[in-house]
PDB file of N, CA and C in Angstrom:
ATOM      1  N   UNK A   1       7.932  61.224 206.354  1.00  0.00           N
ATOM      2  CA  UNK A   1       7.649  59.810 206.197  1.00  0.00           C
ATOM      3  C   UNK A   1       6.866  59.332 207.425  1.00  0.00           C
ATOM      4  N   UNK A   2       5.752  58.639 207.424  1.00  0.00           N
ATOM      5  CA  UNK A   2       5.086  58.208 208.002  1.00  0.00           C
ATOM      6  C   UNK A   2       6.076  56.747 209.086  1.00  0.00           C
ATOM      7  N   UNK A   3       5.285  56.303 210.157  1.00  0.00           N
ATOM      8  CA  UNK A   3       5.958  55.141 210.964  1.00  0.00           C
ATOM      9  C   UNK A   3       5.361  53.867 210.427  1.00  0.00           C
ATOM     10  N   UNK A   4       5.976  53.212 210.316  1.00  0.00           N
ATOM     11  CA  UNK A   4       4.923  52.086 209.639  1.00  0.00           C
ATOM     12  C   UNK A   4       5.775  50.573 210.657  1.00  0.00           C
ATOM     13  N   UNK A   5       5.233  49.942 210.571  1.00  0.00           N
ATOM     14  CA  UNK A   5       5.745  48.486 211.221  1.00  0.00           C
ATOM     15  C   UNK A   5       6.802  47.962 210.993  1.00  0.00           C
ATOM     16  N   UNK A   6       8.116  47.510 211.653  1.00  0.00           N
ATOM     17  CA  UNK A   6       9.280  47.204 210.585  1.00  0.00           C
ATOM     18  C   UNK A   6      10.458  47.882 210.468  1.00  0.00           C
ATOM     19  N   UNK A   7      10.186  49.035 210.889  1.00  0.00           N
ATOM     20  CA  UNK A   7      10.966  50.178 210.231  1.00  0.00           C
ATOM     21  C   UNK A   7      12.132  50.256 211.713  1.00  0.00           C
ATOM     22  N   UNK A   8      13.708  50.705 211.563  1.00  0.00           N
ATOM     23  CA  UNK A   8      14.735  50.785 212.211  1.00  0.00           C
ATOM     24  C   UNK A   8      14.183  52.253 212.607  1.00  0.00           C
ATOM     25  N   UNK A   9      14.032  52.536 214.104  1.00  0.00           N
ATOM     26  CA  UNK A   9      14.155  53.638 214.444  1.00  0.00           C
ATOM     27  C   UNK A   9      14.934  54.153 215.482  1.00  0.00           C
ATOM     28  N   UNK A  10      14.901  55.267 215.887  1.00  0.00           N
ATOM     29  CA  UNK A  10      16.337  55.850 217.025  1.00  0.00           C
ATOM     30  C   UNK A  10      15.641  56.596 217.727  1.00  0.00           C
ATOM     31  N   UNK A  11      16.175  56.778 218.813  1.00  0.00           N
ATOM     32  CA  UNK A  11      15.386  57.041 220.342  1.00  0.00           C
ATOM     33  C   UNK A  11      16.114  58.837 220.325  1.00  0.00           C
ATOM     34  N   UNK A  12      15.186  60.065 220.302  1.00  0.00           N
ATOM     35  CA  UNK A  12      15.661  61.645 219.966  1.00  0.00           C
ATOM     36  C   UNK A  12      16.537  61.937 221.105  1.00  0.00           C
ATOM     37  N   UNK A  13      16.008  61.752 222.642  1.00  0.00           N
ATOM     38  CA  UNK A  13      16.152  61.842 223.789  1.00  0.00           C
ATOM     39  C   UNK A  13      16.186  61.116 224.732  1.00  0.00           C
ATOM     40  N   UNK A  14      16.654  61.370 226.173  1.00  0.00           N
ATOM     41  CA  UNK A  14      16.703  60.022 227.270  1.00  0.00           C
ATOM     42  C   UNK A  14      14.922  60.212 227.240  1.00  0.00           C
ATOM     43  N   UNK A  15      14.212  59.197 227.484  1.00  0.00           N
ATOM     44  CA  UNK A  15      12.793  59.269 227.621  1.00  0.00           C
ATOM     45  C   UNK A  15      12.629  58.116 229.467  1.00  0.00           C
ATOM     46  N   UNK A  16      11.911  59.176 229.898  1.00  0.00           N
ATOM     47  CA  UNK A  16      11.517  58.406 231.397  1.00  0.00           C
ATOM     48  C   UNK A  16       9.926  58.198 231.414  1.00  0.00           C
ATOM     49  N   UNK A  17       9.903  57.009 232.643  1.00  0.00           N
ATOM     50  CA  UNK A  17       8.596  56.701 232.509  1.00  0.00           C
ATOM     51  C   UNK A  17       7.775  57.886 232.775  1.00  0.00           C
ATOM     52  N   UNK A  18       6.368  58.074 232.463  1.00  0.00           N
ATOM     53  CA  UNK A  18       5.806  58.709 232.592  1.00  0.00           C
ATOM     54  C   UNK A  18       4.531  58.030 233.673  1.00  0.00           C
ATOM     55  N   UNK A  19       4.902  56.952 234.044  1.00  0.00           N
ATOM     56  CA  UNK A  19       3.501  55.755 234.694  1.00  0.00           C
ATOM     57  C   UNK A  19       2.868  55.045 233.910  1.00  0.00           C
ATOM     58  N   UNK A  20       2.944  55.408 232.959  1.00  0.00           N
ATOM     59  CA  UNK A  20       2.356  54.268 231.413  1.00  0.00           C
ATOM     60  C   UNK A  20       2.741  53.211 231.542  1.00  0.00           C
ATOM     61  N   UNK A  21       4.400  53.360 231.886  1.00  0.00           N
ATOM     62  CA  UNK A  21       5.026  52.591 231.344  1.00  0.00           C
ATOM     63  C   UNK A  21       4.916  50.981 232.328  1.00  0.00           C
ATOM     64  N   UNK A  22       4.645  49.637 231.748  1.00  0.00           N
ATOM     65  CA  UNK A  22       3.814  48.642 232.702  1.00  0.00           C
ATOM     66  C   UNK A  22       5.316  48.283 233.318  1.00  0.00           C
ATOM     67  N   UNK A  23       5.709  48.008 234.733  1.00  0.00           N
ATOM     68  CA  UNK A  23       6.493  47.483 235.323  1.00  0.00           C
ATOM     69  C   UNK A  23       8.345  48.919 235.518  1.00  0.00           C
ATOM     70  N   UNK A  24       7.298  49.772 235.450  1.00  0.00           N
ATOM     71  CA  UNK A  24       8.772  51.133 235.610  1.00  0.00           C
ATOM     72  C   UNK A  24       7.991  51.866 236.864  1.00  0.00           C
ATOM     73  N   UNK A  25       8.369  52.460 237.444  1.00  0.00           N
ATOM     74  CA  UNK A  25       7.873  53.419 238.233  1.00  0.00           C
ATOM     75  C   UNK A  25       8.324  54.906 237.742  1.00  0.00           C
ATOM     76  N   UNK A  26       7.236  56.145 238.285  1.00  0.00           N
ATOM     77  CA  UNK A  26       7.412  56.883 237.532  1.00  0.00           C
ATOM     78  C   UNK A  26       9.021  57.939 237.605  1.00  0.00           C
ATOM     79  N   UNK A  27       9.420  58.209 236.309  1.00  0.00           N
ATOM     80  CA  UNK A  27      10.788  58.696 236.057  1.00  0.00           C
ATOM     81  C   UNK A  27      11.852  58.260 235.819  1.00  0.00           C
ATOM     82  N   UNK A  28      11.565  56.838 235.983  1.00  0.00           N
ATOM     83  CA  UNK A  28      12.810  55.800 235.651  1.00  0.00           C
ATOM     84  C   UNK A  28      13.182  56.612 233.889  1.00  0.00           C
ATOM     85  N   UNK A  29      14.209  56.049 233.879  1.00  0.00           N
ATOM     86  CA  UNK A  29      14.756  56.206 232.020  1.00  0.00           C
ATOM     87  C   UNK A  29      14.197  54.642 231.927  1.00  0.00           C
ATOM     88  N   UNK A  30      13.533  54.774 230.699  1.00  0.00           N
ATOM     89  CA  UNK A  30      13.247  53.790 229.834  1.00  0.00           C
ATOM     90  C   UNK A  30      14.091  53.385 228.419  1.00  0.00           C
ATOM     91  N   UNK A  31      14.517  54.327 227.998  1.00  0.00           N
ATOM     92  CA  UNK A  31      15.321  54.633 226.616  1.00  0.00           C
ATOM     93  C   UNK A  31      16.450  55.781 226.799  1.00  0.00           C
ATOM     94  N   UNK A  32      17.826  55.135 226.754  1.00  0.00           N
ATOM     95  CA  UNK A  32      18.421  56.525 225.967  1.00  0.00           C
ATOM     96  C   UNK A  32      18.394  56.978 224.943  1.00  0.00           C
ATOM     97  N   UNK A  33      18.795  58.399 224.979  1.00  0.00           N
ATOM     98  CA  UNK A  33      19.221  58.865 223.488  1.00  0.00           C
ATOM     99  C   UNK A  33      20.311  58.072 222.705  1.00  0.00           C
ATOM    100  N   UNK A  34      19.728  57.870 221.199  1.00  0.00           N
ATOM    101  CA  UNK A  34      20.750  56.778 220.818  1.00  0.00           C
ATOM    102  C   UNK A  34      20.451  55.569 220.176  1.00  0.00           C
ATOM    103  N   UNK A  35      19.923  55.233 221.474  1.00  0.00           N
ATOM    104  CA  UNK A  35      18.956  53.448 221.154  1.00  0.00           C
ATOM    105  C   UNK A  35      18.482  53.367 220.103  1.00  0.00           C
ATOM    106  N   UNK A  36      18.555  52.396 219.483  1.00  0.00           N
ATOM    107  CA  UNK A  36      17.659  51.820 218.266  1.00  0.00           C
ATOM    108  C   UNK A  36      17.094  50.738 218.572  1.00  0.00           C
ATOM    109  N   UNK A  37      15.881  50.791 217.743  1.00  0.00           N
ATOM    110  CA  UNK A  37      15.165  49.531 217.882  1.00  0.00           C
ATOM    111  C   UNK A  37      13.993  49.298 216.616  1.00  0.00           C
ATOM    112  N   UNK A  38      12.989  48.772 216.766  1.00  0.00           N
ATOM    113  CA  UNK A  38      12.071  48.582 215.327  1.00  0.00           C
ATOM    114  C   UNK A  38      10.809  48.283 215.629  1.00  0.00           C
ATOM    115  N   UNK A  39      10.368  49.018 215.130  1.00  0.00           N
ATOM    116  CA  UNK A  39       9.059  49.707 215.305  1.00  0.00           C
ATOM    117  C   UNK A  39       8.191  48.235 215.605  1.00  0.00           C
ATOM    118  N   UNK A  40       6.837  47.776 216.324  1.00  0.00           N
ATOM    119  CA  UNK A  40       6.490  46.217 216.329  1.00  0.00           C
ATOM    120  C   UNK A  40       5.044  46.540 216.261  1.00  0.00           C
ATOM    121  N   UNK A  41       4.805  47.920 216.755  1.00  0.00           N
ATOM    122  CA  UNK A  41       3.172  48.175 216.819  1.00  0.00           C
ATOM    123  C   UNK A  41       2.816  49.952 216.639  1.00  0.00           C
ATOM    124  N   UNK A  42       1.937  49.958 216.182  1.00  0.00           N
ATOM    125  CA  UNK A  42       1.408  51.359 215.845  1.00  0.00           C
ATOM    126  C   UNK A  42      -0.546  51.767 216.182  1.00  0.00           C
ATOM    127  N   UNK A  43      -0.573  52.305 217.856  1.00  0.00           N
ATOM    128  CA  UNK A  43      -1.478  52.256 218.310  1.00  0.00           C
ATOM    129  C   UNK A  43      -1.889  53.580 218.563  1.00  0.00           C
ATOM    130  N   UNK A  44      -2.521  53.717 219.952  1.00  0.00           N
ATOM    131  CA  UNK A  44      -3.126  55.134 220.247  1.00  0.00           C
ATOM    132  C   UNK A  44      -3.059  55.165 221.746  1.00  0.00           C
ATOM    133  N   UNK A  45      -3.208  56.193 222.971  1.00  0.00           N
ATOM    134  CA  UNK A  45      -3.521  56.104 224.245  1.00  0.00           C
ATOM    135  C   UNK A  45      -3.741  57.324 224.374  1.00  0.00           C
ATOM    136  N   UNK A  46      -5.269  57.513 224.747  1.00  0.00           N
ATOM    137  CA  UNK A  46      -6.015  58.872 225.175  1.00  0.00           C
ATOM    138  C   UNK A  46      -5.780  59.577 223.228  1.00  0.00           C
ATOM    139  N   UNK A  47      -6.543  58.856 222.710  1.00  0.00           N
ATOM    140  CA  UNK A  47      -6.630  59.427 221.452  1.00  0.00           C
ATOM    141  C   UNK A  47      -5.226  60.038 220.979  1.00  0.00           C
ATOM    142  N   UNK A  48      -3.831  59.995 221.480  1.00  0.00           N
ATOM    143  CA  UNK A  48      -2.564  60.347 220.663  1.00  0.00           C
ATOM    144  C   UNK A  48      -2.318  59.285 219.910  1.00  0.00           C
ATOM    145  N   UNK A  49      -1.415  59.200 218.989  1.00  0.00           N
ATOM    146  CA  UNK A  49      -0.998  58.001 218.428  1.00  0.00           C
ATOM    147  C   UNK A  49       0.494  57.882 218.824  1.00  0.00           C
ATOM    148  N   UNK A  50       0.678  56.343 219.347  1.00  0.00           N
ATOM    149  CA  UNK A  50       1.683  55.756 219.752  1.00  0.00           C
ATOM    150  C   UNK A  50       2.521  54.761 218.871  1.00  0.00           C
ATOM    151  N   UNK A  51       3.693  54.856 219.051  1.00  0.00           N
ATOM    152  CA  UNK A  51       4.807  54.168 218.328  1.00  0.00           C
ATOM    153  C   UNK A  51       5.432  53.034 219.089  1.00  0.00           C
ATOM    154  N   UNK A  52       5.173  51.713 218.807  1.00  0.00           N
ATOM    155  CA  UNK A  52       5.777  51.021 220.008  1.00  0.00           C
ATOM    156  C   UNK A  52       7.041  50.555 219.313  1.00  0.00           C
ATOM    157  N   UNK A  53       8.217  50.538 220.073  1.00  0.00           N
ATOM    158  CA  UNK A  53       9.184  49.840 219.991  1.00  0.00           C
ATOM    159  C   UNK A  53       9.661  49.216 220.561  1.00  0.00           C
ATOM    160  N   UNK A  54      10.748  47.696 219.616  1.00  0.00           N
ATOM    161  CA  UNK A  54      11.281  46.684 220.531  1.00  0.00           C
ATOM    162  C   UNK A  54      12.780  47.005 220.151  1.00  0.00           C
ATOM    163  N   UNK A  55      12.976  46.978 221.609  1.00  0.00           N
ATOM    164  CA  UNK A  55      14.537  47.072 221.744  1.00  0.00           C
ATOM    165  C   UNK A  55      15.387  45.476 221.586  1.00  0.00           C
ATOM    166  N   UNK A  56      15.870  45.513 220.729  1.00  0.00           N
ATOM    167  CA  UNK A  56      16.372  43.639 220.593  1.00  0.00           C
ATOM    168  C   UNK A  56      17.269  43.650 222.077  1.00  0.00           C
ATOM    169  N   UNK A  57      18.279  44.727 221.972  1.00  0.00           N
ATOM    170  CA  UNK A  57      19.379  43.851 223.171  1.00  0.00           C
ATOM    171  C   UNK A  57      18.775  43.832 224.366  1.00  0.00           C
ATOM    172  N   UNK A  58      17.635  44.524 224.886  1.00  0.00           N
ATOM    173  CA  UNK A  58      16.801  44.786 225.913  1.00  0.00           C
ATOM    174  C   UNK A  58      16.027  43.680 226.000  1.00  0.00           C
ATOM    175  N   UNK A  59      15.541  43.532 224.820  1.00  0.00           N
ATOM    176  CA  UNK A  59      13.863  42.720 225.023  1.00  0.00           C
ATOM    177  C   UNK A  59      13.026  43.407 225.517  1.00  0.00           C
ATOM    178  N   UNK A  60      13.152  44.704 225.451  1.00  0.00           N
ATOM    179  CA  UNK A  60      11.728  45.726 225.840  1.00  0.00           C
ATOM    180  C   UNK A  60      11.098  46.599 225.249  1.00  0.00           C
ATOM    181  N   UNK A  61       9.924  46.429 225.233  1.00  0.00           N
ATOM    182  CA  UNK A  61       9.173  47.512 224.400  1.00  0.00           C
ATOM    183  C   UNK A  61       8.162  48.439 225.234  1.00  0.00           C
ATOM    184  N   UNK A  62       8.947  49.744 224.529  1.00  0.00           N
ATOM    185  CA  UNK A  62       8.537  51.053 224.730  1.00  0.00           C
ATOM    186  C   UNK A  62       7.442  52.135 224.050  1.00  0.00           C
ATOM    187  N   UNK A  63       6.626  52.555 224.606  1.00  0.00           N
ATOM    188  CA  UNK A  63       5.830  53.110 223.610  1.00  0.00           C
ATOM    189  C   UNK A  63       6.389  54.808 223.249  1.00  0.00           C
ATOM    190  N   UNK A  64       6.075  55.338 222.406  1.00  0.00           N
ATOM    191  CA  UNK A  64       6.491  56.917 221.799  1.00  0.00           C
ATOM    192  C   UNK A  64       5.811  57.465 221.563  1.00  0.00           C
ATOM    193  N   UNK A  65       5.685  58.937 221.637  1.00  0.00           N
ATOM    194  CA  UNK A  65       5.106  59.450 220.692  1.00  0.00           C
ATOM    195  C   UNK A  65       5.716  59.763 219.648  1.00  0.00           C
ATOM    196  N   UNK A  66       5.601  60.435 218.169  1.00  0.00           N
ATOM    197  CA  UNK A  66       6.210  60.261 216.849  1.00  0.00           C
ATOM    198  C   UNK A  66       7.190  61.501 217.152  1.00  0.00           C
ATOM    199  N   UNK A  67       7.005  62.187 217.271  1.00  0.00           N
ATOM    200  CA  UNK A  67       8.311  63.440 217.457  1.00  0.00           C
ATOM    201  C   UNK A  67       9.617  63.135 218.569  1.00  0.00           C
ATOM    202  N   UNK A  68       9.187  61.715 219.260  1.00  0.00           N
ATOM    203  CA  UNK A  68      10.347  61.315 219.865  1.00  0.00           C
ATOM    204  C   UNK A  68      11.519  60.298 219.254  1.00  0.00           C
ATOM    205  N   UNK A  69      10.983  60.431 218.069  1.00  0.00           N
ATOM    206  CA  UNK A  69      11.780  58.897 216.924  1.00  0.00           C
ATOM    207  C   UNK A  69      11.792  59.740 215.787  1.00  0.00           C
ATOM    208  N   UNK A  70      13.149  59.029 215.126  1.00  0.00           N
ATOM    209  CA  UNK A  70      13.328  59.345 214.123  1.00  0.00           C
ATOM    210  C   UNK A  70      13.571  57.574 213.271  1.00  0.00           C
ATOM    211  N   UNK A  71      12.811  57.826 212.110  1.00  0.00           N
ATOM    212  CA  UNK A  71      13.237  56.539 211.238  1.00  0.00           C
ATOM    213  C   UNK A  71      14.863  56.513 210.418  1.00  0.00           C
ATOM    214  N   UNK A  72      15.450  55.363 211.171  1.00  0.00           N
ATOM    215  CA  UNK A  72      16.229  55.197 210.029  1.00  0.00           C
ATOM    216  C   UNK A  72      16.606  54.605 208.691  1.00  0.00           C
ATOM    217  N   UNK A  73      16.010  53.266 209.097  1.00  0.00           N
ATOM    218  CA  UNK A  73      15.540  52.252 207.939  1.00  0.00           C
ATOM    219  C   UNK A  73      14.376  52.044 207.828  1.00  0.00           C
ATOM    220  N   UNK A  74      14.360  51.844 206.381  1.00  0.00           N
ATOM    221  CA  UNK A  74      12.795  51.052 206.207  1.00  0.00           C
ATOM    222  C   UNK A  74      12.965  50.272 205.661  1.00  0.00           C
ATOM    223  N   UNK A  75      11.899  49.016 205.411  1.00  0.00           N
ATOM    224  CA  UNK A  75      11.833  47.744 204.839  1.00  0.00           C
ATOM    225  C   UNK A  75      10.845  48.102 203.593  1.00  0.00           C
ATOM    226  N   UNK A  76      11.763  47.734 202.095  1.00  0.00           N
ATOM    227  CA  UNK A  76      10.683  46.956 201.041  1.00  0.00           C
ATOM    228  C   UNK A  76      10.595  46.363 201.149  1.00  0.00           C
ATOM    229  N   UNK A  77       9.043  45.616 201.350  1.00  0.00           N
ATOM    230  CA  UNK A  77       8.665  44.069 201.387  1.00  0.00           C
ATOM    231  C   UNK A  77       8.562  43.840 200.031  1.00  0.00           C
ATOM    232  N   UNK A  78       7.777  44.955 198.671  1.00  0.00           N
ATOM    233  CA  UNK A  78       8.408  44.516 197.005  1.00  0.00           C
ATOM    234  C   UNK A  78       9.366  44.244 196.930  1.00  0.00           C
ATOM    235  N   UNK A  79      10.684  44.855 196.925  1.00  0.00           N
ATOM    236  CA  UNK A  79      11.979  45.118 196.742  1.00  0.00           C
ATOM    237  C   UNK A  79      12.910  43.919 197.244  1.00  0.00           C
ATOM    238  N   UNK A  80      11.975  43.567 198.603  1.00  0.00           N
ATOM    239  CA  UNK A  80      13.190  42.967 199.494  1.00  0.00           C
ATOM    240  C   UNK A  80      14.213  43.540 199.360  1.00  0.00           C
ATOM    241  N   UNK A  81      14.018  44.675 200.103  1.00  0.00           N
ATOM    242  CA  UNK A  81      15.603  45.398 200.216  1.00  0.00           C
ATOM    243  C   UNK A  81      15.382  46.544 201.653  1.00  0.00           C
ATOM    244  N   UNK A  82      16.694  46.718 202.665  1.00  0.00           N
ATOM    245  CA  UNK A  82      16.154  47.985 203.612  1.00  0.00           C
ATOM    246  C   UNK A  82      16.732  49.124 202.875  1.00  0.00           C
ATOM    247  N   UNK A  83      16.192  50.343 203.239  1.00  0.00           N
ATOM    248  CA  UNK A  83      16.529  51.435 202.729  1.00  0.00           C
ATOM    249  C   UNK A  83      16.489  52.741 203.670  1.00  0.00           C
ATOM    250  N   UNK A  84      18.264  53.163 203.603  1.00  0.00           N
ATOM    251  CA  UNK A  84      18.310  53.721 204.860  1.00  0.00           C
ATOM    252  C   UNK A  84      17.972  55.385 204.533  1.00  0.00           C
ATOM    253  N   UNK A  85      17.551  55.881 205.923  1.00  0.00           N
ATOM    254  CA  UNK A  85      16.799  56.824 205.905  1.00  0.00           C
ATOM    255  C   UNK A  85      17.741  58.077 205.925  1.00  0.00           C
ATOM    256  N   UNK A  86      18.356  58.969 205.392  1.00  0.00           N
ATOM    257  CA  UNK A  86      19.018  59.913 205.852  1.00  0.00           C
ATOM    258  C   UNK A  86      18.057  61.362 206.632  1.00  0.00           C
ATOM    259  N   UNK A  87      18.745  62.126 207.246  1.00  0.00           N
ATOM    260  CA  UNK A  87      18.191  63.483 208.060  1.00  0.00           C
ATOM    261  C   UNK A  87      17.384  64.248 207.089  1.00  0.00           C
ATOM    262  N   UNK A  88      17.695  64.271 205.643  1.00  0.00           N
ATOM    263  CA  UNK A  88      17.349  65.404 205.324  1.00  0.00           C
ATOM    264  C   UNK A  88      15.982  64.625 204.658  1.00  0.00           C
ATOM    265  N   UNK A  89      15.801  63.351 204.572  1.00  0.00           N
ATOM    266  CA  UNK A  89      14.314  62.601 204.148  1.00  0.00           C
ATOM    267  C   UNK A  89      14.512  61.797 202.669  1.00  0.00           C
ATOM    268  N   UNK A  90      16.160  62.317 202.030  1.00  0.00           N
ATOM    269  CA  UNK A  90      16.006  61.431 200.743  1.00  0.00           C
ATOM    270  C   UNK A  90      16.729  59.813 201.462  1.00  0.00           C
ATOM    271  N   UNK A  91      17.162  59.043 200.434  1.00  0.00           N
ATOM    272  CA  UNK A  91      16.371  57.694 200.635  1.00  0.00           C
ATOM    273  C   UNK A  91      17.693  56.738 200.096  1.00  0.00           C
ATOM    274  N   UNK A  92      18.508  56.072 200.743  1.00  0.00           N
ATOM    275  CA  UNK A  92      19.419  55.346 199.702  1.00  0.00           C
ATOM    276  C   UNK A  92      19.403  54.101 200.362  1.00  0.00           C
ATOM    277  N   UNK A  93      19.232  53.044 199.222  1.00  0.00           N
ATOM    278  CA  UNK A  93      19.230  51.235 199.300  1.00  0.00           C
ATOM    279  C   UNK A  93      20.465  50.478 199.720  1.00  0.00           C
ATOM    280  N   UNK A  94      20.681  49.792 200.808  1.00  0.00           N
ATOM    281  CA  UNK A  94      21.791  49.390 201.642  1.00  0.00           C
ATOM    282  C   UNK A  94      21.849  47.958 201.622  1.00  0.00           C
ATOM    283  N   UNK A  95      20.838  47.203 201.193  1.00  0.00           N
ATOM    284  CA  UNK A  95      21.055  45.966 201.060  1.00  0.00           C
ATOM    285  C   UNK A  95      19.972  44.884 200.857  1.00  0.00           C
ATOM    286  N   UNK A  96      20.299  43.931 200.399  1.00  0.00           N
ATOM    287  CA  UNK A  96      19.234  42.863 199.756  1.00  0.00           C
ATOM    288  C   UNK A  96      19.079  41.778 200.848  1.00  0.00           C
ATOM    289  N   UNK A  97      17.844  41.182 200.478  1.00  0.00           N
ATOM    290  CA  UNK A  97      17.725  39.782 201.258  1.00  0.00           C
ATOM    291  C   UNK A  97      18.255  38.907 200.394  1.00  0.00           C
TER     292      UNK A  97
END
């Protein structure tokens, strides 16, 4: 499944700055393993593609690369409904707006 905007995701590993990161110095932890947060932007840096996420209880957003996240929810915006993501990639509906 692709990352798309919206979507509940979970942090694979502790992730430290690398110097990217604006206002960390380098090696700080930025994210533990664990964290969730939701996806807010889907960009690029040095031609990779980046995953940004906002951490609600933080108020901070982190950028990723895609093999460092895993999706857990996604949003139908048809449906109005999220739909949570299990490990193995099938797909079950958890609740309505």
């Amino acid at each position: 499944m692709e990352f798309r905007e919206n979507q509940k995701v979970r942090v694979l590993g502790c992730t430290k700055s690398d110097g990217t990161c604006a206002g960390c110095n380098r090696g700080k932890v930025v994210a533990e393993e664990g964290e969730e947060g939701f996806v807010c932007q889907l960009t690029e840096f040095l031609f990779e593609p980046v995953v940004v996420v906002h951490f609600l209880e933080t108020n901070k957003k982190v950028g990723f690369r895609k093999h460092e996240l895993e999706i857990i929810e996604d949003y139908d915006p048809d449906a109005m409904v999220w739909i949570k993501i299990k490990k193995d990639g099938s797909q079950n509906t958890v609740s309505t707006s």
